[in-house]
N, C-alpha and C. Protein backbone atom coordinates (compact mmCIF):
# COMPACT_ATOMS: atom_id res chain seq x y z
N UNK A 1 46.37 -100.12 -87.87
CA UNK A 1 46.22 -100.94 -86.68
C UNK A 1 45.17 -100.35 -85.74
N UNK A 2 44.74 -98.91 -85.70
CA UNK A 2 44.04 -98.37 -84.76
C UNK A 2 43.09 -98.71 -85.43
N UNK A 3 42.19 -98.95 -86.51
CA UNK A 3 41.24 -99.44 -87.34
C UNK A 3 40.91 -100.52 -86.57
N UNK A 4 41.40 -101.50 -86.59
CA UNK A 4 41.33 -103.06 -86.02
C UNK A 4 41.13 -102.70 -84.33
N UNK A 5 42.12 -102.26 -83.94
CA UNK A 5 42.03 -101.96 -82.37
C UNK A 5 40.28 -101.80 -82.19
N UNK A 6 39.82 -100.16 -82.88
CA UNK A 6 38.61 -99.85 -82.68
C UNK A 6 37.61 -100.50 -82.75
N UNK A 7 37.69 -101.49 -83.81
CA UNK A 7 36.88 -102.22 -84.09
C UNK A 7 36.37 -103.50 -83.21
N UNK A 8 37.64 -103.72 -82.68
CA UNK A 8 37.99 -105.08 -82.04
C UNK A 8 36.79 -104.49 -80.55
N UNK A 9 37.33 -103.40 -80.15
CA UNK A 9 36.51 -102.74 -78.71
C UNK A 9 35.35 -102.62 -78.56
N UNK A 10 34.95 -101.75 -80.10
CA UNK A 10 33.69 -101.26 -80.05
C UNK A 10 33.02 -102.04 -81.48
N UNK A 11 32.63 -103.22 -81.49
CA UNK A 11 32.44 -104.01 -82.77
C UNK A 11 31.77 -102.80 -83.78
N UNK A 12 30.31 -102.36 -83.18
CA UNK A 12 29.51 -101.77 -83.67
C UNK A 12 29.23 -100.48 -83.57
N UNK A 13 30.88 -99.50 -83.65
CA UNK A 13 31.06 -98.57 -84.27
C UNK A 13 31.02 -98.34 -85.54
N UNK A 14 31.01 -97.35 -85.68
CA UNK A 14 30.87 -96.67 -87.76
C UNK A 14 32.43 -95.62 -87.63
N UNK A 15 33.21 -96.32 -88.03
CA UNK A 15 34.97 -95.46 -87.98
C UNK A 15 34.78 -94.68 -89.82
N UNK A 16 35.46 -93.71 -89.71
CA UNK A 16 35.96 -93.51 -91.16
C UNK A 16 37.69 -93.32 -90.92
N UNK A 17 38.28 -93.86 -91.73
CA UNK A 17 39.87 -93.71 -91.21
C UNK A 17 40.25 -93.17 -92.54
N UNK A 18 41.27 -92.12 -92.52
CA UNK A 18 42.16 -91.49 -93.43
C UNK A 18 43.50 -92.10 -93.67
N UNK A 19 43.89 -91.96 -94.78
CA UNK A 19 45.02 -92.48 -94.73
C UNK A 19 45.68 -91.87 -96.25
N UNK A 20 46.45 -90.76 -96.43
CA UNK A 20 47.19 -89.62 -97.83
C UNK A 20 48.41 -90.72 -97.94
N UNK A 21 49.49 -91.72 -97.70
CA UNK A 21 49.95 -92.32 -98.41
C UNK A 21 50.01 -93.36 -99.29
N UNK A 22 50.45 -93.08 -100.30
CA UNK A 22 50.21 -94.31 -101.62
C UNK A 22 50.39 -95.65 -101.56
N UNK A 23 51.45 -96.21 -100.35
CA UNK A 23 52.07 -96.98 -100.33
C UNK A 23 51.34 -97.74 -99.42
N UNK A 24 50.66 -97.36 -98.35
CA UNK A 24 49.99 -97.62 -96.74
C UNK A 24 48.47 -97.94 -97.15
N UNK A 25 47.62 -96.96 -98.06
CA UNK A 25 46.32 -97.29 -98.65
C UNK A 25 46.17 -98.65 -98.21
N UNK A 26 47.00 -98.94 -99.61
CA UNK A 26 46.52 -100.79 -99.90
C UNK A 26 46.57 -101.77 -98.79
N UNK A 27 47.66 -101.47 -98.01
CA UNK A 27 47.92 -102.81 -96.89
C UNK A 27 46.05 -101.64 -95.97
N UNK A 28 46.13 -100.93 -95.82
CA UNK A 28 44.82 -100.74 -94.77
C UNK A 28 43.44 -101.31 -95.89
N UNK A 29 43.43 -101.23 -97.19
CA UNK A 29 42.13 -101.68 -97.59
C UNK A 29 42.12 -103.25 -97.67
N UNK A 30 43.38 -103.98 -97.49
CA UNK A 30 43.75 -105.67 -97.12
C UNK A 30 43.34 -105.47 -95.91
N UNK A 31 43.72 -104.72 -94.96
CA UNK A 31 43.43 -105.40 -93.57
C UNK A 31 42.17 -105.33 -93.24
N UNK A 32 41.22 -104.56 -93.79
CA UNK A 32 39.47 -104.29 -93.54
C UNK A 32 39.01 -105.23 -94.23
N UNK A 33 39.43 -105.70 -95.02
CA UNK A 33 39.18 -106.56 -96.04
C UNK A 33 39.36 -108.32 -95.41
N UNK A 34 40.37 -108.41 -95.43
CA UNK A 34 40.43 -110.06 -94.27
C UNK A 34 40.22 -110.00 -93.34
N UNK A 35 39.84 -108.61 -92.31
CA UNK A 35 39.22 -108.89 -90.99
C UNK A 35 37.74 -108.78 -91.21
N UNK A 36 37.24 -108.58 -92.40
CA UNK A 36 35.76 -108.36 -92.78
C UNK A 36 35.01 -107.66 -91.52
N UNK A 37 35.63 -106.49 -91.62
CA UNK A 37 35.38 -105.33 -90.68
C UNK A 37 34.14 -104.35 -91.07
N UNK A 38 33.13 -104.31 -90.78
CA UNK A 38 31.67 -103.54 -91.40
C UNK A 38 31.86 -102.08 -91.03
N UNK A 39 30.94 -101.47 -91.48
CA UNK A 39 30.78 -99.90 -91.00
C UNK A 39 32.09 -98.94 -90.84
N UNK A 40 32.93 -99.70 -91.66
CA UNK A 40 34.23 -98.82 -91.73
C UNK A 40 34.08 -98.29 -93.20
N UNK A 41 34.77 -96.78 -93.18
CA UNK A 41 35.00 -95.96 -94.52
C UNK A 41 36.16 -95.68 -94.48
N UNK A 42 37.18 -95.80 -95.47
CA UNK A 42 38.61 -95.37 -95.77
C UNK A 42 38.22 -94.40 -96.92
N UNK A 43 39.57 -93.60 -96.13
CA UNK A 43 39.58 -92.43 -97.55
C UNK A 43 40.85 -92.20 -97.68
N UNK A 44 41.32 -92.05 -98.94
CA UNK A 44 42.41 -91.97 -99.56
C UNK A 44 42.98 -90.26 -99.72
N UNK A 45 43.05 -89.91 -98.23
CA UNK A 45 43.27 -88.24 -98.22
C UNK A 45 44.24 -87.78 -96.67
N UNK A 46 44.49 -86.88 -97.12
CA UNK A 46 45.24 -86.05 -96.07
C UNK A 46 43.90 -85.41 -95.26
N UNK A 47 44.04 -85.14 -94.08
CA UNK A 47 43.14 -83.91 -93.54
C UNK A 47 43.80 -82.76 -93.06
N UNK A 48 43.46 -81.95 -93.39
CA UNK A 48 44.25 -80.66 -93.80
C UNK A 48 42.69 -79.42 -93.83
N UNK A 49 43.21 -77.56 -93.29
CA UNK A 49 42.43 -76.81 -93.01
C UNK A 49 41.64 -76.82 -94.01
N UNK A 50 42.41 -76.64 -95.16
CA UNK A 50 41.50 -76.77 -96.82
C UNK A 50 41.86 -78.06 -97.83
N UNK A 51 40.78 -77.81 -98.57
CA UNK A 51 40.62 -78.78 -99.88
C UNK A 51 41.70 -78.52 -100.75
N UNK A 52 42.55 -79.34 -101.38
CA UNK A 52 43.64 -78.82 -102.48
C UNK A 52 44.41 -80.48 -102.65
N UNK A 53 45.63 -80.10 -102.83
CA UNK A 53 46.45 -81.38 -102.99
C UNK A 53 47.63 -80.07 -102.33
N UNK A 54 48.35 -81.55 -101.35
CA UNK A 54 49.90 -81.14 -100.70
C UNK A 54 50.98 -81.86 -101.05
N UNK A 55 51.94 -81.64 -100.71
CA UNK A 55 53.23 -82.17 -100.43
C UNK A 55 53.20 -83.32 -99.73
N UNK A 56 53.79 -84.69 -100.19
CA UNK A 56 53.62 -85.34 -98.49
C UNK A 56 54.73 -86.35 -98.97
N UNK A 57 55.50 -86.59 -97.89
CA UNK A 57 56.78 -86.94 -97.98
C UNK A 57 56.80 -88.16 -97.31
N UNK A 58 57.32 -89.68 -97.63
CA UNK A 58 57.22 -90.99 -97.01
C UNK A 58 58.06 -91.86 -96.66
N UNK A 59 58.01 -92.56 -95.68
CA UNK A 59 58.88 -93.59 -96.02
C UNK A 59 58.55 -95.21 -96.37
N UNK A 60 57.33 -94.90 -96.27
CA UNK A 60 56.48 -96.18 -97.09
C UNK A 60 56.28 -97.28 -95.64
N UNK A 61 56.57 -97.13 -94.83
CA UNK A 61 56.62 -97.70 -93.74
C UNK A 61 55.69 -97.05 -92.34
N UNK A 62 56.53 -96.53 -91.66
CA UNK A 62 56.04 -95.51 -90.26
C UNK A 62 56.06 -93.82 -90.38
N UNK A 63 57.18 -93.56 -91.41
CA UNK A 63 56.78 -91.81 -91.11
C UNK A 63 56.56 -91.17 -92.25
N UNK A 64 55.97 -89.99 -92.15
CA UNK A 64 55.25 -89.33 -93.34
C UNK A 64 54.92 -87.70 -92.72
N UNK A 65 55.04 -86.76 -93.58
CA UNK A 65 54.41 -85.84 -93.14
C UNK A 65 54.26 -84.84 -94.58
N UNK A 66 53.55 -83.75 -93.98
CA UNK A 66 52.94 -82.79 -95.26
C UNK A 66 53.75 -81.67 -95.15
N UNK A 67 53.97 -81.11 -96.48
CA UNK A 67 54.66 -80.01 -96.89
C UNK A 67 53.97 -78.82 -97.65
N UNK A 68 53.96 -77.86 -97.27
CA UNK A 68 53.44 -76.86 -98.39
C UNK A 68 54.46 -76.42 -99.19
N UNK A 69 56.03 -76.13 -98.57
CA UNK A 69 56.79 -76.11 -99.29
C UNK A 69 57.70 -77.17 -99.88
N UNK A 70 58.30 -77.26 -101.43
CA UNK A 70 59.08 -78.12 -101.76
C UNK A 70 60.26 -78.09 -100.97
N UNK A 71 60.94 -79.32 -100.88
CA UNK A 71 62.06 -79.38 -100.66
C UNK A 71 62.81 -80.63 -101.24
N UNK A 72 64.34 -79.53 -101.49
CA UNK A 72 65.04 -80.28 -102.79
C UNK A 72 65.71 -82.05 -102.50
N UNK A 73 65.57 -81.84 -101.36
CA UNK A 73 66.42 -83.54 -100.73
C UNK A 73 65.77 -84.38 -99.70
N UNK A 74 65.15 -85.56 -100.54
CA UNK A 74 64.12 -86.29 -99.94
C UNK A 74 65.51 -86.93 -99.21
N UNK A 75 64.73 -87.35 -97.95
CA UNK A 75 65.87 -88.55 -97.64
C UNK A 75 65.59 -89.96 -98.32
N UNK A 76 66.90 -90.44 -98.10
CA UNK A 76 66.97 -92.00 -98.71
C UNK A 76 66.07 -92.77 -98.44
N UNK A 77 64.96 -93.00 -99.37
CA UNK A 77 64.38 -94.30 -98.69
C UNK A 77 62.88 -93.56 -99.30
N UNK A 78 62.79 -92.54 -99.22
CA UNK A 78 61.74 -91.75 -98.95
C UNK A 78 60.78 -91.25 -100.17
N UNK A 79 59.67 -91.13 -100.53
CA UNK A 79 58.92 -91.26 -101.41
C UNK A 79 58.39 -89.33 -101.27
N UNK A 80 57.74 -88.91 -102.37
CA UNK A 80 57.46 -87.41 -102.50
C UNK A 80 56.38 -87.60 -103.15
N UNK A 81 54.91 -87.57 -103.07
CA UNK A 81 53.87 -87.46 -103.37
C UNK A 81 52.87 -86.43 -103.38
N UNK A 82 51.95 -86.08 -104.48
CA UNK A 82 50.95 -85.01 -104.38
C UNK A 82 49.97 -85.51 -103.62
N UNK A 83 49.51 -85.47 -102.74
CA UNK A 83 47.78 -85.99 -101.76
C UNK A 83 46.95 -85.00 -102.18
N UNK A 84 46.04 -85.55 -101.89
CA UNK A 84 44.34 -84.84 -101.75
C UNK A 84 44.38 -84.54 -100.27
N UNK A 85 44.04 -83.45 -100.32
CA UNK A 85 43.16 -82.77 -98.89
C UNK A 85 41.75 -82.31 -98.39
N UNK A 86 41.85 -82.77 -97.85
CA UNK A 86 40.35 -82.59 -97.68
C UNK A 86 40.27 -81.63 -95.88
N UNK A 87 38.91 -80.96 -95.82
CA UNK A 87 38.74 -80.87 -94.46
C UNK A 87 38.09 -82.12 -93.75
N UNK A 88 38.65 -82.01 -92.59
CA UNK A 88 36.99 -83.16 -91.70
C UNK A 88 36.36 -82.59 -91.48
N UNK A 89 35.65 -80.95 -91.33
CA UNK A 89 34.22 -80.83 -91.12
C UNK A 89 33.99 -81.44 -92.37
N UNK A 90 34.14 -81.74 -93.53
CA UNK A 90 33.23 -82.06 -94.74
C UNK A 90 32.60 -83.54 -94.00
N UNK A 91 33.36 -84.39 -93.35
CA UNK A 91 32.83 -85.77 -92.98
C UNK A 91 32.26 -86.06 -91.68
N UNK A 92 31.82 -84.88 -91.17
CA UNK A 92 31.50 -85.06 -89.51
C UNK A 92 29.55 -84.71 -90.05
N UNK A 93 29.27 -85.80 -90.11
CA UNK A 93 27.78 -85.91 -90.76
C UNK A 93 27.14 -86.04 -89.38
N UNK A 94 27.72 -86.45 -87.94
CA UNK A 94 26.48 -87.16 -87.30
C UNK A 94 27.13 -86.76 -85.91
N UNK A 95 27.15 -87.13 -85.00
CA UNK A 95 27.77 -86.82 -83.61
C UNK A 95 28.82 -88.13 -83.41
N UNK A 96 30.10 -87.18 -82.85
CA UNK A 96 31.16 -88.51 -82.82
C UNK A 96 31.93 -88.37 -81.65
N UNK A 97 31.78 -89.88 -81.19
CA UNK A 97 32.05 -89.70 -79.25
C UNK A 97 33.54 -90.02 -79.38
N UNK A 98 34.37 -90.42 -80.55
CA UNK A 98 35.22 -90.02 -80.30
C UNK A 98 36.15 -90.24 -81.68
N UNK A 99 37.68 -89.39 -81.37
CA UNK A 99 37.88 -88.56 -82.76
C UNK A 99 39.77 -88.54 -82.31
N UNK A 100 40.30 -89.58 -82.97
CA UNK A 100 41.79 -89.81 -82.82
C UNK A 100 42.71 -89.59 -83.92
């Protein structure tokens, strides 16, 4: 939704938005997609200090977070996935007035 928000404000910004769950991806590459939103980049990653794959724990809905360590009892509902990590200095190519 902050995708759309940004867009909506600043038409002719250049956003890149992240997004490490499996489930959330798709509805954000639909919504760039029927709002035929330009100069946007999605990436299918966690941002995190280093490059690797983490832990990341879901509920396919609103909450999610990253784990370095396992843990044995997902809650109900809740999804357990390997992500990609990446840093954001790797994607800070240009000067950016702003960074949410």
């Amino acid at each position: 939704m902050s995708i759309l928000y940004f867009k909506h404000i600043y038409p002719s910004s250049h956003i890149i938005g992240f997004e490490p769950d499996p489930a959330i991806f798709p509805q954000l590459q639909e919504n760039i997609s029927r709002n035929r939103l330009t100069s946007v980049k999605i990436v299918q990653t966690a941002l995190a200090a280093q490059e690797g794959t983490l832990t990341f724990y879901s509920d396919g809905k609103y909450a999610s977070y990253l784990a370095k360590t396992f843990h044995s009892e997902i809650p109900n509902g809740w999804a357990r996935n390997e992500v990609r990590s990446a840093r954001l200095q790797d994607y800070l190519t240009e000067p950016v007035d702003f960074l949410k």
